[in-house]
C-alpha atoms as a PDB file:
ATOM      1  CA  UNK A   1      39.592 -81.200  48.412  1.00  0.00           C
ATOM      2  CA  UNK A   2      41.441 -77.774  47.970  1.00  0.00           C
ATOM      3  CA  UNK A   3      40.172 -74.909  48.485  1.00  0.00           C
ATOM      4  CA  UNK A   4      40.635 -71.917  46.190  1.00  0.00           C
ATOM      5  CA  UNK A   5      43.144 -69.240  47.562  1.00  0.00           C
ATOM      6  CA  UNK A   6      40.943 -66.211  49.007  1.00  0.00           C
ATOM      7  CA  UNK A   7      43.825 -63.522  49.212  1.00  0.00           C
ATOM      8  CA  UNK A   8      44.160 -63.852  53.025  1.00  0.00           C
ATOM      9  CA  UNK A   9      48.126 -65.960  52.900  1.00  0.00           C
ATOM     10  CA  UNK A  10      51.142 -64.415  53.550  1.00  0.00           C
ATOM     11  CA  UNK A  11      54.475 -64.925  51.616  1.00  0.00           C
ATOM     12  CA  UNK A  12      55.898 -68.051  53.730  1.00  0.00           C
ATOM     13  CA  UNK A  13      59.119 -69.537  54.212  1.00  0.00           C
ATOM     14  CA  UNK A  14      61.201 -70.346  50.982  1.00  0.00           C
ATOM     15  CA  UNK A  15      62.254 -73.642  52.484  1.00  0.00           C
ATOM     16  CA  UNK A  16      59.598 -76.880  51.717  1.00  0.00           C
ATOM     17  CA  UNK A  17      60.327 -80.135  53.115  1.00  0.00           C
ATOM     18  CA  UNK A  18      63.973 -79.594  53.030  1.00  0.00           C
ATOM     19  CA  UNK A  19      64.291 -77.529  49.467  1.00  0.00           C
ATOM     20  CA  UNK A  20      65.313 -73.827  48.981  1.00  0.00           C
ATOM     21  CA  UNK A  21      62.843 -72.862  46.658  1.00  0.00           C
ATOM     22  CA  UNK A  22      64.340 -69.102  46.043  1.00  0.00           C
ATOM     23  CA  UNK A  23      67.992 -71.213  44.932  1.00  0.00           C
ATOM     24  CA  UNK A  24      66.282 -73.939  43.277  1.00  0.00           C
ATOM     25  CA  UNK A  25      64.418 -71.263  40.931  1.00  0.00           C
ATOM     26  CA  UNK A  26      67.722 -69.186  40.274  1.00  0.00           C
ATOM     27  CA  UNK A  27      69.449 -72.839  38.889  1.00  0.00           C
ATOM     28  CA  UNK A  28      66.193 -73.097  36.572  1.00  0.00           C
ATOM     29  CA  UNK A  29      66.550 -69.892  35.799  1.00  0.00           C
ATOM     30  CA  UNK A  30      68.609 -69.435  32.565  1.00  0.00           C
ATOM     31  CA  UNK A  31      66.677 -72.968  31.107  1.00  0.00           C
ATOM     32  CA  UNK A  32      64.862 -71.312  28.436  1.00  0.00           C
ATOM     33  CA  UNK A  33      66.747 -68.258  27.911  1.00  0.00           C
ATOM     34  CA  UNK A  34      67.937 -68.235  24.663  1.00  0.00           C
ATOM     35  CA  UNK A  35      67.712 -64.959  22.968  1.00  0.00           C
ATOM     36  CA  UNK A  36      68.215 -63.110  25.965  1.00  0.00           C
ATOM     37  CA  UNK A  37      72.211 -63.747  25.710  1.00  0.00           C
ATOM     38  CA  UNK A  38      72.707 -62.425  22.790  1.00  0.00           C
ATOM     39  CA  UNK A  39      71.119 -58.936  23.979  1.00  0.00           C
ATOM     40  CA  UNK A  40      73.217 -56.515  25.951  1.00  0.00           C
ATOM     41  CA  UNK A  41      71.859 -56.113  29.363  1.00  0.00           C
ATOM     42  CA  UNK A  42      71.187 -53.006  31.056  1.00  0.00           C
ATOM     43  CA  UNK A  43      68.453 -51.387  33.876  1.00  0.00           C
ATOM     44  CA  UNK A  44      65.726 -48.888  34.760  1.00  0.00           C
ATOM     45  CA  UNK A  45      64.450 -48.020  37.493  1.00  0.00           C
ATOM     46  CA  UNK A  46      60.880 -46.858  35.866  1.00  0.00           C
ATOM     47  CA  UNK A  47      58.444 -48.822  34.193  1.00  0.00           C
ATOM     48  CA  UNK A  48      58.155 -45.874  31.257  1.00  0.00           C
ATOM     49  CA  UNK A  49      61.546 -45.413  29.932  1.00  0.00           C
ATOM     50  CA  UNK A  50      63.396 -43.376  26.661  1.00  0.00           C
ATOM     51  CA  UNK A  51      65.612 -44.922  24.512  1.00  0.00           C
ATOM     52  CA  UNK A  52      67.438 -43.823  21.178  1.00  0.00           C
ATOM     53  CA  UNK A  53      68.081 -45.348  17.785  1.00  0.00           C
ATOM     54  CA  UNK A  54      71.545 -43.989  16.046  1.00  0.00           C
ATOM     55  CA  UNK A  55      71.346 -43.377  12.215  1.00  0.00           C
ATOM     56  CA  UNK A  56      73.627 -46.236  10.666  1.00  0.00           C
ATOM     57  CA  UNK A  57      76.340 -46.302   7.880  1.00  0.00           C
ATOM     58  CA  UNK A  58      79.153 -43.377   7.234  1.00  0.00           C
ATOM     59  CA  UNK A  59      78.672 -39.982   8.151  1.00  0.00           C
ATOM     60  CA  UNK A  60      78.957 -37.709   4.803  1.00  0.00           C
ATOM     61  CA  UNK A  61      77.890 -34.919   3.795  1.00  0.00           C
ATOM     62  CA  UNK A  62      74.179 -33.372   2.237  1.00  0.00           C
ATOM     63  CA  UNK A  63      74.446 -34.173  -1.657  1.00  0.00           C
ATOM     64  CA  UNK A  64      74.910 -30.694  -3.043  1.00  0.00           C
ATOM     65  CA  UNK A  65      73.896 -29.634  -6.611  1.00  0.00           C
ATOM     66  CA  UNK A  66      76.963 -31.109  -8.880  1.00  0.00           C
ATOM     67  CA  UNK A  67      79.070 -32.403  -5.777  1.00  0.00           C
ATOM     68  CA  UNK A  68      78.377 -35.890  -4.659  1.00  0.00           C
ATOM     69  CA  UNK A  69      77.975 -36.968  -0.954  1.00  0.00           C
ATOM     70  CA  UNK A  70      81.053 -36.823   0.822  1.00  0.00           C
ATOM     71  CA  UNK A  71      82.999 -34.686  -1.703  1.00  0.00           C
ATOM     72  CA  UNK A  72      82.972 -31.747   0.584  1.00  0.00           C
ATOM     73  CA  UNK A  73      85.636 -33.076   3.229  1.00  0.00           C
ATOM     74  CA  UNK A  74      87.341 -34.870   0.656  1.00  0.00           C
ATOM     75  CA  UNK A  75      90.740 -33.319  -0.766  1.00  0.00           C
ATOM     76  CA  UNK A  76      90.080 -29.798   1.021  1.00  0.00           C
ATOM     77  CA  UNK A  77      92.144 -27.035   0.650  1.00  0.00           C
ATOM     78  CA  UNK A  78      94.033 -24.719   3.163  1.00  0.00           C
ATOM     79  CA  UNK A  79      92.186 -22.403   4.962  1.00  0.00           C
ATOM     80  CA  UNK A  80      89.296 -23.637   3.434  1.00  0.00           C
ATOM     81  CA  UNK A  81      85.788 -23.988   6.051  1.00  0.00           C
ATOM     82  CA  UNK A  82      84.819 -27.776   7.314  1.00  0.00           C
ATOM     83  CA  UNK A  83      81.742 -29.096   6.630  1.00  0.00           C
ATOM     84  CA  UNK A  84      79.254 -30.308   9.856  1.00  0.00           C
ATOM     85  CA  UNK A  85      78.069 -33.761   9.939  1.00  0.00           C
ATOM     86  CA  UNK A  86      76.539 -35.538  12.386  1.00  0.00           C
ATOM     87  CA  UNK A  87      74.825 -38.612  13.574  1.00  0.00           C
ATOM     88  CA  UNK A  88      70.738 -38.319  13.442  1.00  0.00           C
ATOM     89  CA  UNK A  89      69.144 -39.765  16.766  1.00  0.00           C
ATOM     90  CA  UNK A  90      65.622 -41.143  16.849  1.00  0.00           C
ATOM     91  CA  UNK A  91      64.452 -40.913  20.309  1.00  0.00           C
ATOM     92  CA  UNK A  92      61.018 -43.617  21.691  1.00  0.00           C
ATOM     93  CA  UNK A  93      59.556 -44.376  25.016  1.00  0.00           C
ATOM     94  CA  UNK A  94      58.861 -47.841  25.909  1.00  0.00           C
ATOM     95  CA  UNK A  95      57.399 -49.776  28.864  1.00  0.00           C
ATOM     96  CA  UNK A  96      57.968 -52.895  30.959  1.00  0.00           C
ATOM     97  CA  UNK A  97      56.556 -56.080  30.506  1.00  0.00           C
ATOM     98  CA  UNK A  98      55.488 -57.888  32.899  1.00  0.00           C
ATOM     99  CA  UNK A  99      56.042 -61.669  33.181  1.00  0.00           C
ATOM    100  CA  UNK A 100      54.121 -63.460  35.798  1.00  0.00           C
ATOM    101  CA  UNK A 101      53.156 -66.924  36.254  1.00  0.00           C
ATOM    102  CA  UNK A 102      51.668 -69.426  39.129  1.00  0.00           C
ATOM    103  CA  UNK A 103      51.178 -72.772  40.425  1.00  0.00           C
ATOM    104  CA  UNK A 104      48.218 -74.628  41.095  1.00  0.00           C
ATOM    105  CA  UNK A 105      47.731 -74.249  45.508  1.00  0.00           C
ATOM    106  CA  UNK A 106      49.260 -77.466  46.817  1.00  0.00           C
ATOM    107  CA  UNK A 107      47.313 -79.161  49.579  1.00  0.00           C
ATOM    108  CA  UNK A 108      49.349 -78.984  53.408  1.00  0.00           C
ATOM    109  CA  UNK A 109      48.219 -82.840  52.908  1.00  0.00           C
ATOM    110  CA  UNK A 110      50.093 -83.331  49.706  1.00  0.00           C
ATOM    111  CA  UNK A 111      53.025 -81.159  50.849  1.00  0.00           C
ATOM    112  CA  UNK A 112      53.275 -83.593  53.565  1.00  0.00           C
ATOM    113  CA  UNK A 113      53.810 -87.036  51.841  1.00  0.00           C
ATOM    114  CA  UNK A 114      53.988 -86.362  47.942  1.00  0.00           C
ATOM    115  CA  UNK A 115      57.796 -86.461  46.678  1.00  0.00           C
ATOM    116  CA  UNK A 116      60.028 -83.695  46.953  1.00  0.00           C
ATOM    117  CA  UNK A 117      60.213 -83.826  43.113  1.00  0.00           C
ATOM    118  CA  UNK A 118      57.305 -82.586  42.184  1.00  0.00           C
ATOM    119  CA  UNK A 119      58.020 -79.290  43.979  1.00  0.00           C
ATOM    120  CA  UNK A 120      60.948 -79.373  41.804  1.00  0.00           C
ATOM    121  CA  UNK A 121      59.301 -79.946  38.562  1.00  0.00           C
ATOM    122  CA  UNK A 122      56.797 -77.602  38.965  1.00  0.00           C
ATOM    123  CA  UNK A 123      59.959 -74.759  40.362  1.00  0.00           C
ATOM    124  CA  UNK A 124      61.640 -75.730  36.985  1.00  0.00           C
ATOM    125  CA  UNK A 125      58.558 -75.880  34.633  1.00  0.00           C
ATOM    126  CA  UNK A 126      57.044 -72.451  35.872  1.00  0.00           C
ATOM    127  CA  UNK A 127      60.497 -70.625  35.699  1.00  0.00           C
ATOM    128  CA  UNK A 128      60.975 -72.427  31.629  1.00  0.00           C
ATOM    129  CA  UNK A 129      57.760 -70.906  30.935  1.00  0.00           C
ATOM    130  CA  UNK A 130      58.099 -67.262  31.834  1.00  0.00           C
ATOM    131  CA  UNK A 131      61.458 -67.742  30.660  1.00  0.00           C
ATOM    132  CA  UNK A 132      60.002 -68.901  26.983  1.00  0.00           C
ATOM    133  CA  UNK A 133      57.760 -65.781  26.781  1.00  0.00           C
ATOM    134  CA  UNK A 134      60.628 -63.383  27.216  1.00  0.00           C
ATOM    135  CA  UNK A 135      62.680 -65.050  24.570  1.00  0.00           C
ATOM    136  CA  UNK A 136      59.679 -64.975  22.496  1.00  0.00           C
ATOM    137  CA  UNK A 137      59.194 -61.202  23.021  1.00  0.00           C
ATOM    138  CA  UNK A 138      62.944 -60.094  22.429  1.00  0.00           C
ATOM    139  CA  UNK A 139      62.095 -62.273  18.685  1.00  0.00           C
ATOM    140  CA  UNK A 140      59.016 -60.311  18.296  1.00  0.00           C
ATOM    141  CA  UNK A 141      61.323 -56.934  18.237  1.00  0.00           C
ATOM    142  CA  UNK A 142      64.352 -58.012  16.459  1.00  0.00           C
ATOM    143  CA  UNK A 143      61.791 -59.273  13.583  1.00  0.00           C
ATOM    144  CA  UNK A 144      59.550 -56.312  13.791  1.00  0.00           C
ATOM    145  CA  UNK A 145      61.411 -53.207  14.744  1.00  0.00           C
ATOM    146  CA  UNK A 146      61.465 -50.340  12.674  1.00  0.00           C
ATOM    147  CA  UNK A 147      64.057 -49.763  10.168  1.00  0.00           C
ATOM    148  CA  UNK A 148      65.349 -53.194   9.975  1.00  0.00           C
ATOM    149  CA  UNK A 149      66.453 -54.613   6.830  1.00  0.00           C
ATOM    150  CA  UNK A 150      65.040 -57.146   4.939  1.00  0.00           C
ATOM    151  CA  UNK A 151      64.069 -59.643   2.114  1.00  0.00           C
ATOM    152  CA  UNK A 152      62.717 -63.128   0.495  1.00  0.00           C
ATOM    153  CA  UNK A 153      65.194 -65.412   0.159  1.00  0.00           C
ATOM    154  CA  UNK A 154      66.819 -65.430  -3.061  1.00  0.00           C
ATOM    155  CA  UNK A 155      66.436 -68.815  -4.961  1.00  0.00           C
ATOM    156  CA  UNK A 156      63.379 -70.846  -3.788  1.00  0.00           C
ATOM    157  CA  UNK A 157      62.554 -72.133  -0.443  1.00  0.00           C
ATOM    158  CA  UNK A 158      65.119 -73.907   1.646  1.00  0.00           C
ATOM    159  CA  UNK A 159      63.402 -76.960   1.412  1.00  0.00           C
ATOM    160  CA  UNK A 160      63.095 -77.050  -2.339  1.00  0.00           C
ATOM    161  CA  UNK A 161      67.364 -78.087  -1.944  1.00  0.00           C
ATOM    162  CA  UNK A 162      67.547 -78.413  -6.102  1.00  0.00           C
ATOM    163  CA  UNK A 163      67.099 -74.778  -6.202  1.00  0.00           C
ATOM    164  CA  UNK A 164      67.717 -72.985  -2.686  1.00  0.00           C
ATOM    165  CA  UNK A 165      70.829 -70.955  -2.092  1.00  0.00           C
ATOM    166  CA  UNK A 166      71.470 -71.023   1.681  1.00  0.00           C
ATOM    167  CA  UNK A 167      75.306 -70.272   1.238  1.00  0.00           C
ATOM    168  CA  UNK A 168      74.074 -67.198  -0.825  1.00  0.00           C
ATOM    169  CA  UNK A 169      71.415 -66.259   1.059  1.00  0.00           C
ATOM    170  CA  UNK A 170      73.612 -65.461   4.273  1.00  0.00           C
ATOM    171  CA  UNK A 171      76.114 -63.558   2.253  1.00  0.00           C
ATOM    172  CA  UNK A 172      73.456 -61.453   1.165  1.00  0.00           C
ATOM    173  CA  UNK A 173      72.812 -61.128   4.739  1.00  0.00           C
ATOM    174  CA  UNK A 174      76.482 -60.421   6.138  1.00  0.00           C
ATOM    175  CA  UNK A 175      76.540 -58.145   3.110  1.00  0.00           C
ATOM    176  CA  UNK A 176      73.859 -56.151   3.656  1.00  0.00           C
ATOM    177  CA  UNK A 177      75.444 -55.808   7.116  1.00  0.00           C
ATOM    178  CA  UNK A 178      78.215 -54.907   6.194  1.00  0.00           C
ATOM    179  CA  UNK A 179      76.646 -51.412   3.817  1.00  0.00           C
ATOM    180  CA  UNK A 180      75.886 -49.589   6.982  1.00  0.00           C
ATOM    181  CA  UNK A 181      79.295 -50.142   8.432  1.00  0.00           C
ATOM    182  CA  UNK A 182      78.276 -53.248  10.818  1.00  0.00           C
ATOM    183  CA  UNK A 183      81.240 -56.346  10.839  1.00  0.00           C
ATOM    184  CA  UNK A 184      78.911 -59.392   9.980  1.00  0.00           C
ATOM    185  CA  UNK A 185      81.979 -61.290  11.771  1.00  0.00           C
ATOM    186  CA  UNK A 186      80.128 -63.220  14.688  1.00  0.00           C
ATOM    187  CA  UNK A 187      77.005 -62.324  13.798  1.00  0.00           C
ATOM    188  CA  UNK A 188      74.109 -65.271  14.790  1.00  0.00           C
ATOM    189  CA  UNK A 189      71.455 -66.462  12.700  1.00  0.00           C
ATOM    190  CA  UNK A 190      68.453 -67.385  14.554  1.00  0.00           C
ATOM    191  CA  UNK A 191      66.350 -69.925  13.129  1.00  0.00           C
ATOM    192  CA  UNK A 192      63.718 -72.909  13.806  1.00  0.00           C
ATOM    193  CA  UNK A 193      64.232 -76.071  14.105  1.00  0.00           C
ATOM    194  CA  UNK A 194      62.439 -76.899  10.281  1.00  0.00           C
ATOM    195  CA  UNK A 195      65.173 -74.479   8.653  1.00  0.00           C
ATOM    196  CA  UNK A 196      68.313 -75.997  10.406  1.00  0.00           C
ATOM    197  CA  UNK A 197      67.046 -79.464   9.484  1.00  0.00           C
ATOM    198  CA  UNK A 198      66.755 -78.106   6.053  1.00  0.00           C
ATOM    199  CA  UNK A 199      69.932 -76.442   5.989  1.00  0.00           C
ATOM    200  CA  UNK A 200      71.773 -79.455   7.504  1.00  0.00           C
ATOM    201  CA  UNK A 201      70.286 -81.551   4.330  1.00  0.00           C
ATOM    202  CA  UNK A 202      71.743 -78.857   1.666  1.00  0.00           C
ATOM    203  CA  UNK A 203      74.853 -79.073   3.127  1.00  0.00           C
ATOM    204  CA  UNK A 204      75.241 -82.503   3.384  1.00  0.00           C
ATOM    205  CA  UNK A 205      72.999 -83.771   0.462  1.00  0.00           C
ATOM    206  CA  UNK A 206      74.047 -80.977  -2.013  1.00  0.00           C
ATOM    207  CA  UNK A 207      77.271 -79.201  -0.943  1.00  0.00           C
ATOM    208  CA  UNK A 208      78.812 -82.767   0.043  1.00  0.00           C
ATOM    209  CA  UNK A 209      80.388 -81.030   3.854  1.00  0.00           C
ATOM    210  CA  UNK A 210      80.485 -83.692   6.411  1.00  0.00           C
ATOM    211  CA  UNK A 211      78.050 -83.880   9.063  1.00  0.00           C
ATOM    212  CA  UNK A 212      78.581 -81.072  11.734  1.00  0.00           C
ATOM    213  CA  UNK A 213      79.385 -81.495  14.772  1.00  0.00           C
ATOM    214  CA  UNK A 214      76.845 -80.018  17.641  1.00  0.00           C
ATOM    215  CA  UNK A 215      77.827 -77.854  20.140  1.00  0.00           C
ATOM    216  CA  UNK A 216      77.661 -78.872  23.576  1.00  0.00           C
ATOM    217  CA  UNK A 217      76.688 -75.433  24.443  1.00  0.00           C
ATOM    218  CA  UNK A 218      73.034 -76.052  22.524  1.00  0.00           C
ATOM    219  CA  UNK A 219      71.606 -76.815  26.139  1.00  0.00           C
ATOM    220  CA  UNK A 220      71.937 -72.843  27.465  1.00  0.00           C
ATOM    221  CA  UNK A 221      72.856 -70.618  24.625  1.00  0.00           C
ATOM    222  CA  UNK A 222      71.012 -72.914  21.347  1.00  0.00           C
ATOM    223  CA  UNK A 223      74.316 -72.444  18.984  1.00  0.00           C
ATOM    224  CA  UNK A 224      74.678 -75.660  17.309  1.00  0.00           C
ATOM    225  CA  UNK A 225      77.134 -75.171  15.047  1.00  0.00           C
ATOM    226  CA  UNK A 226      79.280 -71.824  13.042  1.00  0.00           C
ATOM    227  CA  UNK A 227      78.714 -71.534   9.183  1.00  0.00           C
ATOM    228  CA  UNK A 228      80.729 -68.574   7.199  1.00  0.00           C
ATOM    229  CA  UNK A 229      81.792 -66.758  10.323  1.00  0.00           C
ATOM    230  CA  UNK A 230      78.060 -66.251  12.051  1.00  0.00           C
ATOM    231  CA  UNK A 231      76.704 -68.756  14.704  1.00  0.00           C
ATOM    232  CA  UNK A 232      73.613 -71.045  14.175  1.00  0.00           C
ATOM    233  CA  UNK A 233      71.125 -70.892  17.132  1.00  0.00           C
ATOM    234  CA  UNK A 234      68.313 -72.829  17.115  1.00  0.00           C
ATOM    235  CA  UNK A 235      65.241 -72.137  19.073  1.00  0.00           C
ATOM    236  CA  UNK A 236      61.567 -72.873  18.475  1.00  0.00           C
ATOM    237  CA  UNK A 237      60.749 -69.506  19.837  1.00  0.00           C
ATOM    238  CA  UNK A 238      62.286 -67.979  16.094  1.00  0.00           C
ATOM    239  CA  UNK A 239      59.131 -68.444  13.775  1.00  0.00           C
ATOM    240  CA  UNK A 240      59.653 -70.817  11.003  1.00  0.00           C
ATOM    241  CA  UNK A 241      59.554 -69.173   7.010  1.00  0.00           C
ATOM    242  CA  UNK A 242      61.742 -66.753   8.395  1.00  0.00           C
ATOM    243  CA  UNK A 243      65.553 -66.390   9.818  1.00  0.00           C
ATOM    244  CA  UNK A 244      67.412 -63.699  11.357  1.00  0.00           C
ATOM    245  CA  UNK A 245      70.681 -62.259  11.310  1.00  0.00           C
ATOM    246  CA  UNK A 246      72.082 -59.834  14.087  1.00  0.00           C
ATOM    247  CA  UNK A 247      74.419 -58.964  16.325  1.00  0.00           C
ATOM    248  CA  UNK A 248      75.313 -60.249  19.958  1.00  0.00           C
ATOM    249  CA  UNK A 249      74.686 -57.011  22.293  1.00  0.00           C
ATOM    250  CA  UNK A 250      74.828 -54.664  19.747  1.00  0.00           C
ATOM    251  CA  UNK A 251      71.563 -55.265  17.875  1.00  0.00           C
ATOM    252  CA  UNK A 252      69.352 -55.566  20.780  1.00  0.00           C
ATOM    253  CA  UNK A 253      69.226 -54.562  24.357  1.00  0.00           C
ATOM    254  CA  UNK A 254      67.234 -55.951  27.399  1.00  0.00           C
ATOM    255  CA  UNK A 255      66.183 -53.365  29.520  1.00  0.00           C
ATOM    256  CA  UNK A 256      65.454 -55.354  32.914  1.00  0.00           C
ATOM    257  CA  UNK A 257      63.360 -53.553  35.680  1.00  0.00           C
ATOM    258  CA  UNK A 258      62.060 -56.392  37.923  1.00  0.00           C
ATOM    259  CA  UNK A 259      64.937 -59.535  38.044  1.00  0.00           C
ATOM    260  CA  UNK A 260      63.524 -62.925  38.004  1.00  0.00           C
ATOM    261  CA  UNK A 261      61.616 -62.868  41.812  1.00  0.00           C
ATOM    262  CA  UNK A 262      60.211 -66.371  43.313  1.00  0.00           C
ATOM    263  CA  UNK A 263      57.168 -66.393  45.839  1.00  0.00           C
ATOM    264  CA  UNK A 264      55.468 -68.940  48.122  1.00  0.00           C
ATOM    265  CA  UNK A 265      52.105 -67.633  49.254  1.00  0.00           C
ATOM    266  CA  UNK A 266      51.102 -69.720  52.656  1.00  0.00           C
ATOM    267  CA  UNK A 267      47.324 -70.144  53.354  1.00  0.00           C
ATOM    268  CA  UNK A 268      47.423 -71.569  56.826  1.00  0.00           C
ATOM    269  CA  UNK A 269      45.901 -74.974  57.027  1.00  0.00           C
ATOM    270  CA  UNK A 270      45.112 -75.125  53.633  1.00  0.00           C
ATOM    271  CA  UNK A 271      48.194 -74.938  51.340  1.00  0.00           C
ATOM    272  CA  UNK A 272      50.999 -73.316  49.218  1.00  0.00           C
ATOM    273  CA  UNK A 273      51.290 -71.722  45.858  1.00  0.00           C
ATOM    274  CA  UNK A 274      54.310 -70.529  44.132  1.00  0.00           C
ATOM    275  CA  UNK A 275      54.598 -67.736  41.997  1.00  0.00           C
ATOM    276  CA  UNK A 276      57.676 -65.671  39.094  1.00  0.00           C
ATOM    277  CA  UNK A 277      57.326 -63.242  38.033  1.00  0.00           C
ATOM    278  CA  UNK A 278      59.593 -61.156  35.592  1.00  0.00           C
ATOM    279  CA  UNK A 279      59.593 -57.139  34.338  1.00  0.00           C
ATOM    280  CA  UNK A 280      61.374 -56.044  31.607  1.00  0.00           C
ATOM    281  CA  UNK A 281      60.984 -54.789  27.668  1.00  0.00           C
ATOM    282  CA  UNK A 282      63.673 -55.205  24.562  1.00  0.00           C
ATOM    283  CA  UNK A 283      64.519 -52.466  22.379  1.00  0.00           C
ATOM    284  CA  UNK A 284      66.439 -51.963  18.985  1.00  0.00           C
ATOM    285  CA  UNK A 285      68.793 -49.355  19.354  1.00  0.00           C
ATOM    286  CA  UNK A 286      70.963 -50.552  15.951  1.00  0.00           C
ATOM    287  CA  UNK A 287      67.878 -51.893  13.893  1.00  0.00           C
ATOM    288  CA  UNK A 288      70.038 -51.722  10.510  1.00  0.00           C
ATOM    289  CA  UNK A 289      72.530 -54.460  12.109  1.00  0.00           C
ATOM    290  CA  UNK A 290      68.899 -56.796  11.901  1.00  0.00           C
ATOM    291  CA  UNK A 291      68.523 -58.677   8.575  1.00  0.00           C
ATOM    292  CA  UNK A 292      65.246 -60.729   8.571  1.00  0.00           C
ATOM    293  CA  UNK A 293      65.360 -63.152   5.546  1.00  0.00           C
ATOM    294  CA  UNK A 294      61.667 -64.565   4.915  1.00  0.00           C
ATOM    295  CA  UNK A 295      60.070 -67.064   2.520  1.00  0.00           C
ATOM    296  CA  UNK A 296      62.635 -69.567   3.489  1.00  0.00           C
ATOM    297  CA  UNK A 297      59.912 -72.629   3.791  1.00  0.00           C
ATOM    298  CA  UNK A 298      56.976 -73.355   2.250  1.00  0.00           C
END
């Protein structure tokens, strides 16, 4: 029988019966990660921390009685006095998450004969998990951050194929991009597994294209395949109904303050636990580069 851990273990070795838990954690570590690469990667060293959201589009002038927007430093004459534009900043405060998980206490007993594997599947398992709740928060802000664009999707649901308009639907998306100044060239497309089965069947069962072929990167990054210029990533983290357009390390940013850290707390004579734990928040600094296209499944 095990008894429950009372608080009194110390942090022991990394090393059980022969594996390095610490290394074995950092190989599991980017299983999971999905969303996370396409964000661009930076650090604090606070918990509270300011960040700042830059007006998109072209910088013009204030429309003036009788003068459209932008006619001011258009065609000026000599001598004549400049007009001042500037970018608008929108300045927030945000805080880390933290993301902290734990195994069951393993017996010394069970340490001592069960197979090495199941240190490793639990290792692996544990690290996936707080791995999947990251992804699923740096969703949460590209889908809800203030300012981003979007719509329903323009025919009928992508799995109605007689009357859906993928194709369209993501040119309305690079489009829309493209209006406040942003090169839709590259963009990904985040979606759920229901939608890229549904979009695989309009393009084969409708548009006649040939069966694409999936990437072998799928395993670590989720793009299975490039349509019109943007990258298809598939995770079940994205929410179905709904699929995103943005921009690799220019929509979103992970601000990390606490890297992925690995733990084994010893209870002498009784048994081992291991613990990750992550800390960290996303923020939108570009939310008009964010196209969220919804009612795409009913």
């Amino acid at each position: 029988m095990a008894f429950p851990y009372d608080g009194t273990g110390t942090s022991g070795t990394q090393v059980i019966r022969g594996i390095d838990i610490q290394k074995l954690a950092e190989g599991f570590s980017e299983e999971g990660i999905i969303f996370r690469n396409y964000c661009r990667s930076s650090t604090t060293t606070t918990r509270e921390f300011r960040y700042y959201s830059k007006t998109a589009g072209f910088l013009t002038t204030p429309v003036t009685q009788g003068i459209a927007a932008g006619a001011l430093m258009a065609n000026k004459g000599t001598k004549s006095i400049a007009p001042v534009i500037e970018p608008e900043y929108i300045r927030a405060t945000a805080f880390v998450r933290t993301y902290f998980a734990t195994s069951p206490q393993i017996s010394d007993e069970d340490l001592r004969d069960c197979d090495p594997d199941i240190w490793g599947d639990i290792v692996r398992d544990i690290v996936r998990g707080v791995n999947k709740q990251v992804d699923a928060r740096i969703y949460a802000v590209a889908t809800s951050a203030t300012g981003i664009q979007t719509s329903e999707a323009t025919g009928r649901e992508w799995n109605v194929p007689a009357v859906a308009d993928i194709v369209g639907d993501i040119e309305i998306m690079k489009q829309a991009l493209r209006a406040y100044s942003f090169d839709p060239q590259g963009a990904v497309i985040w979606m759920n597994s229901i939608e890229y089965m549904y979009l695989i069947r309009y393009l084969i069962n409708v548009k006649g294209s040939s069966i694409p072929e999936m990437s072998n990167a799928l395993a670590k990054s989720g793009e299975v395949m490039t349509l019109l210029g943007c990258k298809i990533v598939v995770s079940e983290n994205a929410l179905t109904d709904q699929v995103v357009m943005l921009l690799p390390e220019k929509s979103l940013v992970w601000k990390e303050f606490m890297p992925l850290q690995t733990a084994i707390v010893d209870d002498p004579l009784i048994g081992k636990t291991f613990r990750v734990k992550v800390e960290g928040e996303c923020y939108c600094p570009n939310p008009k580069s964010i196209y969220v296209l919804t009612d795409t499944y009913v």
